[in-house]
PDB file of N, CA and C in Angstrom:
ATOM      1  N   UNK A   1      -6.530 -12.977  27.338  1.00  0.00           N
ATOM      2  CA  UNK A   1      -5.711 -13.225  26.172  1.00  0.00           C
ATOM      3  C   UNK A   1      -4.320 -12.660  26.399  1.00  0.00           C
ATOM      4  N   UNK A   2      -3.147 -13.173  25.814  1.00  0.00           N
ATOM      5  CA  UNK A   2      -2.151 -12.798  25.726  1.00  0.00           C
ATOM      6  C   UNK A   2      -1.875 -11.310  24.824  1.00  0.00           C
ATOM      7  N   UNK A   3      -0.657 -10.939  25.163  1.00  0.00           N
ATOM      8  CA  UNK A   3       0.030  -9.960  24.149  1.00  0.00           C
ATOM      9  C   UNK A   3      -0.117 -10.352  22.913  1.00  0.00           C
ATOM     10  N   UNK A   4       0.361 -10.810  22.622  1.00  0.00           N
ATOM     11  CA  UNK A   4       1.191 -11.702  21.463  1.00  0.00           C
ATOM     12  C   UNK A   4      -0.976 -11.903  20.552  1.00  0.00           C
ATOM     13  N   UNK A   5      -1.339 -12.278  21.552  1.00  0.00           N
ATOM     14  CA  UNK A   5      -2.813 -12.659  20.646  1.00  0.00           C
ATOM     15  C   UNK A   5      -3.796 -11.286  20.648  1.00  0.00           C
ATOM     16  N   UNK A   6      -3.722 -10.086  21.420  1.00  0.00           N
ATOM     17  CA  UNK A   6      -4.203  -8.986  20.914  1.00  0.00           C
ATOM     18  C   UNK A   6      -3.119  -8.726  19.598  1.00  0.00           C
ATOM     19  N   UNK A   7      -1.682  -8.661  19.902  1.00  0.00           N
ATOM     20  CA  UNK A   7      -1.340  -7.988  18.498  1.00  0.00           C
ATOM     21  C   UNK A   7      -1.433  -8.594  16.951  1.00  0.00           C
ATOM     22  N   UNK A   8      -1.931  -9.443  17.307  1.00  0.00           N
ATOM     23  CA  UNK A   8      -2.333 -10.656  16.117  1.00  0.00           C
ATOM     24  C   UNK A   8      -3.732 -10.106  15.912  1.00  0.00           C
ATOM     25  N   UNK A   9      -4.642  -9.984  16.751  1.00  0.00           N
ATOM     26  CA  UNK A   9      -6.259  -8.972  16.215  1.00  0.00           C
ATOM     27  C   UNK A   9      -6.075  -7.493  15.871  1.00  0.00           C
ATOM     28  N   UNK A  10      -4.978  -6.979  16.453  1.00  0.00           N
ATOM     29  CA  UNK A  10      -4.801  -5.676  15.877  1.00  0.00           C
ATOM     30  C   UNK A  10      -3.972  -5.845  14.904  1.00  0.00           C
ATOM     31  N   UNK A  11      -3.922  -6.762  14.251  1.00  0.00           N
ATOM     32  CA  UNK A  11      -3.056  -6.626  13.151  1.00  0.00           C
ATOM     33  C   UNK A  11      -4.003  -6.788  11.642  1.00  0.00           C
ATOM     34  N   UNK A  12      -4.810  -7.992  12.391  1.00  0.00           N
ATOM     35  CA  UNK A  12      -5.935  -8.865  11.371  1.00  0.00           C
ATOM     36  C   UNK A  12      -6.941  -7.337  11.142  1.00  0.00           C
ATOM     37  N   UNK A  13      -7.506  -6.313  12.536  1.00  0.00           N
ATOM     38  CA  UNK A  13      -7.707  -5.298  12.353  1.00  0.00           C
ATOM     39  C   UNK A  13      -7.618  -4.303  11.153  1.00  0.00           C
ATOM     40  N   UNK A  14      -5.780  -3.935  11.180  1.00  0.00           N
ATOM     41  CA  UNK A  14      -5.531  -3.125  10.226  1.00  0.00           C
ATOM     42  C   UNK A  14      -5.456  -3.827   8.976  1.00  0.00           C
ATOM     43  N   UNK A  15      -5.789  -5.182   8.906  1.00  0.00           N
ATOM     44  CA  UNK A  15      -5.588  -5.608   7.606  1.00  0.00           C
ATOM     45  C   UNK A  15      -7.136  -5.229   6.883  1.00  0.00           C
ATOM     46  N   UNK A  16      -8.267  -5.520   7.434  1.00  0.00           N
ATOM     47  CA  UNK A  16      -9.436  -5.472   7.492  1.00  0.00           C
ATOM     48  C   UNK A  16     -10.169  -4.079   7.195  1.00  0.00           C
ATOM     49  N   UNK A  17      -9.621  -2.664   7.756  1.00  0.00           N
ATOM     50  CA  UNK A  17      -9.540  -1.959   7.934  1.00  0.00           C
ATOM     51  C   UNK A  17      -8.931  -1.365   5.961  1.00  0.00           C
ATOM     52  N   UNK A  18      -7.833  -1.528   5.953  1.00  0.00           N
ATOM     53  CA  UNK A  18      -7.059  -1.798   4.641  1.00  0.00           C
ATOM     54  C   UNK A  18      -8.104  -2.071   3.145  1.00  0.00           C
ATOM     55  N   UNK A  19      -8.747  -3.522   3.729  1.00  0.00           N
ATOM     56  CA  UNK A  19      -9.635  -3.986   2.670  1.00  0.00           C
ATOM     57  C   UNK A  19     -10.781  -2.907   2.652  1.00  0.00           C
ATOM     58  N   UNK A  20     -11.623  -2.338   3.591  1.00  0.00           N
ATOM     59  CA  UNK A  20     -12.352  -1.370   3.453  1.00  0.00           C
ATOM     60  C   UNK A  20     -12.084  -0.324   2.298  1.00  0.00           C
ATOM     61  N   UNK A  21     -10.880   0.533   2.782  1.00  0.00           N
ATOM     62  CA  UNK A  21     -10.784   1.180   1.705  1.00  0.00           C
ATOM     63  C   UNK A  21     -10.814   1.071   0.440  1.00  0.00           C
ATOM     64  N   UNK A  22      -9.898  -0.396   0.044  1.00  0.00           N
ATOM     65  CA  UNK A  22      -9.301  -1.026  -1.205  1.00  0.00           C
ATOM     66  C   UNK A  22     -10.417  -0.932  -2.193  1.00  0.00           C
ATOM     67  N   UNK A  23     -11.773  -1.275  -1.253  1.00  0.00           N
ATOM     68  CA  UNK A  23     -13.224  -1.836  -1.958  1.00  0.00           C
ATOM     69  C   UNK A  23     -13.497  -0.502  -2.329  1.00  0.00           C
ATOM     70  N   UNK A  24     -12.953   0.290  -1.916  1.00  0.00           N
ATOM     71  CA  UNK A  24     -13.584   1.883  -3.004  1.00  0.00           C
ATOM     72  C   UNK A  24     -12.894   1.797  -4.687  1.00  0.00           C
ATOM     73  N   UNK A  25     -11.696   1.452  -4.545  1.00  0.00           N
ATOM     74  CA  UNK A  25     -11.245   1.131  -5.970  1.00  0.00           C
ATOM     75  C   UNK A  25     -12.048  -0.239  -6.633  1.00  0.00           C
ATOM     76  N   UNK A  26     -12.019  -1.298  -5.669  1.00  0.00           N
ATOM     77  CA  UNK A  26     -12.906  -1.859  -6.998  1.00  0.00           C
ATOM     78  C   UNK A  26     -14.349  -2.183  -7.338  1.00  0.00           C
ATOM     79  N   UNK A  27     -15.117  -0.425  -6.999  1.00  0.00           N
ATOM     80  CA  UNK A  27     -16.350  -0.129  -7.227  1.00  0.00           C
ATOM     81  C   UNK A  27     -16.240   1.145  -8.144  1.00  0.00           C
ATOM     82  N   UNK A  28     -15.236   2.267  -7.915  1.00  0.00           N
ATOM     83  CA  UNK A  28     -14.873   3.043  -8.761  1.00  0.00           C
ATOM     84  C   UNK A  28     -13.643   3.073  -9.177  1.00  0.00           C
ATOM     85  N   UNK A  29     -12.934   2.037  -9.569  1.00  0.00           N
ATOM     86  CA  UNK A  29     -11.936   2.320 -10.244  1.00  0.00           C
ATOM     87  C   UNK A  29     -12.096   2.265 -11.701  1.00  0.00           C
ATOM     88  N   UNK A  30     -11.233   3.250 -12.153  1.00  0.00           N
ATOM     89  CA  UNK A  30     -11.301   3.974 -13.816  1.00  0.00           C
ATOM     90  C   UNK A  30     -11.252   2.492 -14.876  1.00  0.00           C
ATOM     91  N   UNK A  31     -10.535   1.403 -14.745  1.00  0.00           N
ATOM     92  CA  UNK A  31     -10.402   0.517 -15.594  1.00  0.00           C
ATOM     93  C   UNK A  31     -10.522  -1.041 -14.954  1.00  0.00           C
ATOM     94  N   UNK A  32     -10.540  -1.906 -15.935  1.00  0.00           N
ATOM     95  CA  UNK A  32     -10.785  -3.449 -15.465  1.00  0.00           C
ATOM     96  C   UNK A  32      -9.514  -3.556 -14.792  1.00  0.00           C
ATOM     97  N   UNK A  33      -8.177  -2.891 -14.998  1.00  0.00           N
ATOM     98  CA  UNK A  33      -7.228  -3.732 -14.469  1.00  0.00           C
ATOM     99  C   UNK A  33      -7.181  -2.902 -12.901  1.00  0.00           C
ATOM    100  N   UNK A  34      -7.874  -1.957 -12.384  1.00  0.00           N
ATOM    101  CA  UNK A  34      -8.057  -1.603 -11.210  1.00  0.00           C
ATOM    102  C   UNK A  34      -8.723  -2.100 -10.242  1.00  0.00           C
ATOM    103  N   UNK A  35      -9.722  -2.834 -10.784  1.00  0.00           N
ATOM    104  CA  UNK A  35     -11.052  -3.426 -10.523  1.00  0.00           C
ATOM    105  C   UNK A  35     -10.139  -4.977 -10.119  1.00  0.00           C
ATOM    106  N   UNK A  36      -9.757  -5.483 -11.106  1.00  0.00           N
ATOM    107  CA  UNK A  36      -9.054  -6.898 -10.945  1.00  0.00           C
ATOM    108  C   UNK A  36      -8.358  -6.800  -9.685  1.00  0.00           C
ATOM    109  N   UNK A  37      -7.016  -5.880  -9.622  1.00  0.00           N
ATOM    110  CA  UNK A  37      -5.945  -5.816  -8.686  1.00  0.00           C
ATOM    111  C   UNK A  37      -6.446  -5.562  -7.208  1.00  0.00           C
ATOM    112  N   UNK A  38      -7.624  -4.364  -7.641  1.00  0.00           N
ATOM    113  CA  UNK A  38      -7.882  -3.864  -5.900  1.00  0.00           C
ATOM    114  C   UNK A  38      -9.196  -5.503  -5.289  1.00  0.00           C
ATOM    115  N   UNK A  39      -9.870  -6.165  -6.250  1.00  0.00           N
ATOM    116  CA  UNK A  39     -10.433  -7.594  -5.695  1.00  0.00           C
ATOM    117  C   UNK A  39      -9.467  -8.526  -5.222  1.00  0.00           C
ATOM    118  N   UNK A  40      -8.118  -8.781  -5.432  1.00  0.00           N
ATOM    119  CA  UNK A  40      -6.689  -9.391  -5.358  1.00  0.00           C
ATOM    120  C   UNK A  40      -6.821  -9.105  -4.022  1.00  0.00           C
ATOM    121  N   UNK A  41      -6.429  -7.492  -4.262  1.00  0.00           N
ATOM    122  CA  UNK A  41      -5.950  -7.284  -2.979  1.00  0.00           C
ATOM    123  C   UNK A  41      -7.132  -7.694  -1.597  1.00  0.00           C
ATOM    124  N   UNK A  42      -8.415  -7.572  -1.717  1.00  0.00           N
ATOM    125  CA  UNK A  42      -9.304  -7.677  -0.797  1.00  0.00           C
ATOM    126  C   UNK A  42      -8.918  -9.303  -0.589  1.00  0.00           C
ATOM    127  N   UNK A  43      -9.126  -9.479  -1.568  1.00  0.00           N
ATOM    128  CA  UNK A  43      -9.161 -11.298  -1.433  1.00  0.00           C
ATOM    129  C   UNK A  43      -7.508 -11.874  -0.469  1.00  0.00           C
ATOM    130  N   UNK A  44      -6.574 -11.811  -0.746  1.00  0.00           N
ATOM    131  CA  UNK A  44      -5.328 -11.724  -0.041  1.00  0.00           C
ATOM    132  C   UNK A  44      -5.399 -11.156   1.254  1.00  0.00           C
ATOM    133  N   UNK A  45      -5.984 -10.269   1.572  1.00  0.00           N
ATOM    134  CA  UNK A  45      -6.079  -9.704   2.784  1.00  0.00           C
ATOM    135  C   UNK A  45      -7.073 -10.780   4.221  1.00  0.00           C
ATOM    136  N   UNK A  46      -7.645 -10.527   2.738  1.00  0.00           N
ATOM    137  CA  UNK A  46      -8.586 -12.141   4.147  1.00  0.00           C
ATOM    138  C   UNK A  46      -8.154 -13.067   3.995  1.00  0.00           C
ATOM    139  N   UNK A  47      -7.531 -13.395   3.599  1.00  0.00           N
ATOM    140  CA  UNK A  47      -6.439 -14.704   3.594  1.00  0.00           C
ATOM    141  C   UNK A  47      -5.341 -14.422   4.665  1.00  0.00           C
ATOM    142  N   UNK A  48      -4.985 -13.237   4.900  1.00  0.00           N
ATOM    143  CA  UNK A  48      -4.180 -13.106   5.643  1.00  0.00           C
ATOM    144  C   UNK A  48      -4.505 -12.702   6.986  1.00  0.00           C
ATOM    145  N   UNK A  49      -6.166 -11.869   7.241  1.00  0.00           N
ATOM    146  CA  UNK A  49      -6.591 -12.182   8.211  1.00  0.00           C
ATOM    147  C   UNK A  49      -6.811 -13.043   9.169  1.00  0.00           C
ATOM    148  N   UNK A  50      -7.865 -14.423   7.812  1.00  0.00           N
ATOM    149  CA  UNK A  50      -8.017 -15.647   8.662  1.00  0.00           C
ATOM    150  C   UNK A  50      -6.672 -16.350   9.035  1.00  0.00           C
ATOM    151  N   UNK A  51      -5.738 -15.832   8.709  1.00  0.00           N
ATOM    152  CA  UNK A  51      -4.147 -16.514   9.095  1.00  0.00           C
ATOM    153  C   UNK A  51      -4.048 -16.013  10.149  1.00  0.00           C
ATOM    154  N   UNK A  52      -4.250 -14.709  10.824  1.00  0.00           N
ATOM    155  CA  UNK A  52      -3.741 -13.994  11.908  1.00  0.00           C
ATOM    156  C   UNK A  52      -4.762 -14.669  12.956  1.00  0.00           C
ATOM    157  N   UNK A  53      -6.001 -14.893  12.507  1.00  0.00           N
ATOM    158  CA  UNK A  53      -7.261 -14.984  13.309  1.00  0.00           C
ATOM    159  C   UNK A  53      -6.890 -16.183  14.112  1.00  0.00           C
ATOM    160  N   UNK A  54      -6.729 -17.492  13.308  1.00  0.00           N
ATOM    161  CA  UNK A  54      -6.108 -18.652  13.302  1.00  0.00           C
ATOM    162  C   UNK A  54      -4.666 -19.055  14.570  1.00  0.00           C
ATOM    163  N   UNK A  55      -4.609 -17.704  14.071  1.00  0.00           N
ATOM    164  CA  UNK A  55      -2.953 -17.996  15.204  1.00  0.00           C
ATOM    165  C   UNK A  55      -3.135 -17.173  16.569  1.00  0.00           C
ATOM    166  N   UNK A  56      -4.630 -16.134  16.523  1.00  0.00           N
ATOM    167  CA  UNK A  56      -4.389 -15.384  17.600  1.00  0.00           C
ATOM    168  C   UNK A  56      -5.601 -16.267  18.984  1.00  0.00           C
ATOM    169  N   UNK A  57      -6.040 -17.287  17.989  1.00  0.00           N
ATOM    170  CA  UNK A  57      -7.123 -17.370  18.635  1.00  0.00           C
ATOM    171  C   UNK A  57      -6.887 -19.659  18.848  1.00  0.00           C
ATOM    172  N   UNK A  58      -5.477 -19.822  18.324  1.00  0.00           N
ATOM    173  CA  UNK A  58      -5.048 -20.797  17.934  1.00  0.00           C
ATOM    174  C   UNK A  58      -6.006 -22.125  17.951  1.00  0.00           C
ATOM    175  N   UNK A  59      -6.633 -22.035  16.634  1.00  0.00           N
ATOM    176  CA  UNK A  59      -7.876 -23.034  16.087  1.00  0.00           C
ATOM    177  C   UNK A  59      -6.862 -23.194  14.568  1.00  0.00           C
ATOM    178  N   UNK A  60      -6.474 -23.952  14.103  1.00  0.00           N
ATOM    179  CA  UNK A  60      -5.949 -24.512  13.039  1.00  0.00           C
ATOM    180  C   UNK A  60      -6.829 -24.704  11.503  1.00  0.00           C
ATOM    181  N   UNK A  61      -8.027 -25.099  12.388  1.00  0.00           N
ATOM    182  CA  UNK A  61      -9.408 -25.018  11.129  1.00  0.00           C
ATOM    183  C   UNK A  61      -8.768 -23.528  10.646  1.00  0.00           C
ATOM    184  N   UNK A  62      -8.941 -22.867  10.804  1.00  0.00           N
ATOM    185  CA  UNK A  62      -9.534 -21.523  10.082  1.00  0.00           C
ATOM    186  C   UNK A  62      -7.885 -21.749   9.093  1.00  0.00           C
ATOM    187  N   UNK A  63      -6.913 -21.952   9.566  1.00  0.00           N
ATOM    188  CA  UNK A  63      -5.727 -21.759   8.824  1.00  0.00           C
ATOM    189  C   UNK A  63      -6.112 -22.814   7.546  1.00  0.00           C
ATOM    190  N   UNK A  64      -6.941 -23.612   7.119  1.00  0.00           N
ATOM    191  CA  UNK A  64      -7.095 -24.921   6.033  1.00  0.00           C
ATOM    192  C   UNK A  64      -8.262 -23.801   5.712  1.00  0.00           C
ATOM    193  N   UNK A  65      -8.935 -23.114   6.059  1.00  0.00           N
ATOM    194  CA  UNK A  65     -10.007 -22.269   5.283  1.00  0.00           C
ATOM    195  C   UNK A  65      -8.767 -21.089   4.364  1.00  0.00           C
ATOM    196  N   UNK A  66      -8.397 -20.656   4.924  1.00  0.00           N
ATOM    197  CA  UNK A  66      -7.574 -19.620   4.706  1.00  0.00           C
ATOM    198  C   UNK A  66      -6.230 -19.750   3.551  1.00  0.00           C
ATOM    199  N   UNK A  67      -6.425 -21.268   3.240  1.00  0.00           N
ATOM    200  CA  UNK A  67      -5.610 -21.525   2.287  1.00  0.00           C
ATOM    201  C   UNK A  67      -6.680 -22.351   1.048  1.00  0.00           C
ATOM    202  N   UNK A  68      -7.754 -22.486   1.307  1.00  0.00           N
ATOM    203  CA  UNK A  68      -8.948 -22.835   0.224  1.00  0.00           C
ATOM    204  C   UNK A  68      -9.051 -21.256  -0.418  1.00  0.00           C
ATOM    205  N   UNK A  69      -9.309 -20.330   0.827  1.00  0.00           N
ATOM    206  CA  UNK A  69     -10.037 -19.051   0.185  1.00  0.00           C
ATOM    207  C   UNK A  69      -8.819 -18.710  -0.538  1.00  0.00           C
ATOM    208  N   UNK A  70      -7.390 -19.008  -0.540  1.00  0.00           N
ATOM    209  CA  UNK A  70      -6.165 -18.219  -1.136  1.00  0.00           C
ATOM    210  C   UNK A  70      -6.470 -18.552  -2.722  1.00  0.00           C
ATOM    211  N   UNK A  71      -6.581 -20.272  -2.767  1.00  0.00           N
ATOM    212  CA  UNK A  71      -6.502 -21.294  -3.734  1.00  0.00           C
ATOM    213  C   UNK A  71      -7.437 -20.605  -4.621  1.00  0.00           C
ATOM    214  N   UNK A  72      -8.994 -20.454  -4.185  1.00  0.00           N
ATOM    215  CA  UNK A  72     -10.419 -19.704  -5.056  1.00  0.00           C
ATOM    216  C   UNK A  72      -9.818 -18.174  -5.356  1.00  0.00           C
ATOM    217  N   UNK A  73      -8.970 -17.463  -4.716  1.00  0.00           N
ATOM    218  CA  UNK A  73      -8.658 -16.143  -5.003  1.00  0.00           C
ATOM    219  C   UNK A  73      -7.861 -16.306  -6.074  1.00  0.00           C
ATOM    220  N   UNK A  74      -6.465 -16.791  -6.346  1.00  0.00           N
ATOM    221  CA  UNK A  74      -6.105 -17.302  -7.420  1.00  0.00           C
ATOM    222  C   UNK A  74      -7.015 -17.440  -8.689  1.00  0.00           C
ATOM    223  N   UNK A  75      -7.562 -18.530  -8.539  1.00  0.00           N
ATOM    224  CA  UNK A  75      -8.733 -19.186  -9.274  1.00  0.00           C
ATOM    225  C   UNK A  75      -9.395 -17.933 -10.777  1.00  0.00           C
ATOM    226  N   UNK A  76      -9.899 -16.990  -9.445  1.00  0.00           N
ATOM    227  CA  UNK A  76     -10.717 -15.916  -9.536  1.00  0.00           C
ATOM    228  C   UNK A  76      -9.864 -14.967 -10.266  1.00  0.00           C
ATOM    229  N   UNK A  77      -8.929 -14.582 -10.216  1.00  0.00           N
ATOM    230  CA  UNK A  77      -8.008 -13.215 -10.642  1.00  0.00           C
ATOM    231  C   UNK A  77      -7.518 -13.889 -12.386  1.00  0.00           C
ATOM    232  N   UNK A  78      -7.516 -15.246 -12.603  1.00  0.00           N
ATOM    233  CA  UNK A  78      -7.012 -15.951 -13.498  1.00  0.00           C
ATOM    234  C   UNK A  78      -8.518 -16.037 -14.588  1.00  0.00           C
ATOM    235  N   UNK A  79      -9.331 -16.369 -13.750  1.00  0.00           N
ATOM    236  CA  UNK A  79     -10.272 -16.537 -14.678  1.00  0.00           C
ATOM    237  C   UNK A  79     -10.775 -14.907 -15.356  1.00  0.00           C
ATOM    238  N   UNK A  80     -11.002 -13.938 -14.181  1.00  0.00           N
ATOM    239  CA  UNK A  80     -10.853 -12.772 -14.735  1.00  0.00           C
ATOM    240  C   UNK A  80     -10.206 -12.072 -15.840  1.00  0.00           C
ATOM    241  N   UNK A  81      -8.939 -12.513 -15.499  1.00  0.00           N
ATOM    242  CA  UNK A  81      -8.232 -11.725 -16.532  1.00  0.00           C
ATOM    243  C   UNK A  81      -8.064 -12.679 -17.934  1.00  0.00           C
ATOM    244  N   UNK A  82      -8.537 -13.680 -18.135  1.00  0.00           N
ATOM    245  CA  UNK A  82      -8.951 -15.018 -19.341  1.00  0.00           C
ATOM    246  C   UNK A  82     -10.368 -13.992 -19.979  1.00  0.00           C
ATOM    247  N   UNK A  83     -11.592 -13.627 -18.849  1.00  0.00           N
ATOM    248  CA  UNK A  83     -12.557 -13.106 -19.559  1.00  0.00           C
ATOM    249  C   UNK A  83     -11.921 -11.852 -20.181  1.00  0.00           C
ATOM    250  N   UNK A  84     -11.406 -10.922 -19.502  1.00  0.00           N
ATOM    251  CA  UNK A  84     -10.891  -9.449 -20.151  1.00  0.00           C
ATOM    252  C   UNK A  84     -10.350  -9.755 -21.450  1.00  0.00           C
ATOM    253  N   UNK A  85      -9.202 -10.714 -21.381  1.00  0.00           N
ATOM    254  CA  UNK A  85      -8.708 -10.378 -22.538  1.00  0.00           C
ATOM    255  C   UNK A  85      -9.193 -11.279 -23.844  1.00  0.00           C
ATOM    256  N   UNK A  86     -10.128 -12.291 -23.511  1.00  0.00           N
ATOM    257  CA  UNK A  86     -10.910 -12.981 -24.535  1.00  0.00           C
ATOM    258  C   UNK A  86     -12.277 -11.951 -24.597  1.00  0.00           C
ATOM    259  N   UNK A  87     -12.240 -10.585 -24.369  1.00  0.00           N
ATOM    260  CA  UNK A  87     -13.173  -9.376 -24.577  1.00  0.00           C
ATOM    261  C   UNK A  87     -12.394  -8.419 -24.989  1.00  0.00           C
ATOM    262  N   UNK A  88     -11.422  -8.552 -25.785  1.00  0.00           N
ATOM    263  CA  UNK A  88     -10.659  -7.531 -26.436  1.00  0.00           C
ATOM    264  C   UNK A  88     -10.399  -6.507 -25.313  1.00  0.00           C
ATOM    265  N   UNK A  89     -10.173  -6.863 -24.350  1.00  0.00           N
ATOM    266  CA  UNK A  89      -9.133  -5.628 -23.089  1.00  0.00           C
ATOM    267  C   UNK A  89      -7.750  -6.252 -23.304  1.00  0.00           C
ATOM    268  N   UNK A  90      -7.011  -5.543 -22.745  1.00  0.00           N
ATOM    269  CA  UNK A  90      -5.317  -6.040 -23.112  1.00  0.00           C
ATOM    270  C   UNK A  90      -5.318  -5.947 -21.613  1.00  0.00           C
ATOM    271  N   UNK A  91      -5.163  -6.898 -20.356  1.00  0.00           N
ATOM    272  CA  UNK A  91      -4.390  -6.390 -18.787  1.00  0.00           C
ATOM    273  C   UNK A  91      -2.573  -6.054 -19.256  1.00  0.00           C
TER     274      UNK A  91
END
């Protein structure tokens, strides 16, 4: 493999790496809007993985996955925050 395509896995790496932690906030985080933001963030991150993955490993499929999973992450953070606040939470 090239340069250029290890620093694209060490990148997808620290993104991955990133989401690990994130998932501690949205298992204990204090409120719904912690819970919402830190799932965002997991969800975005693999979106931005399979983007790196895509380019380090140059297969184009994964880049049309990687913009479905963006589209459902959206989806997801919208419908969330529709249930919260049709449950009397204010985000």
């Amino acid at each position: 493999m090239s340069l250029v395509a290890d620093a694209l896995l060490t990148a997808a790496a620290g993104f991955m790496l990133i989401s690990i932690v994130v998932l501690y906030r949205a298992v204990k985080g204090p409120t719904m809007q912690d819970r919402v933001i830190a799932v965002n963030v997991v969800g975005s991150n693999t979106v931005v993985v399979a983007a790196l993955f895509a380019a380090a490993t140059d297969t184009p499929g994964a880049l049309d996955i990687a913009l479905v999973y963006a589209l459902l992450n959206f989806l997801m953070s919208i419908a969330i925050s529709k249930f919260t606040v049709e449950r009397g939470g204010v985000l």
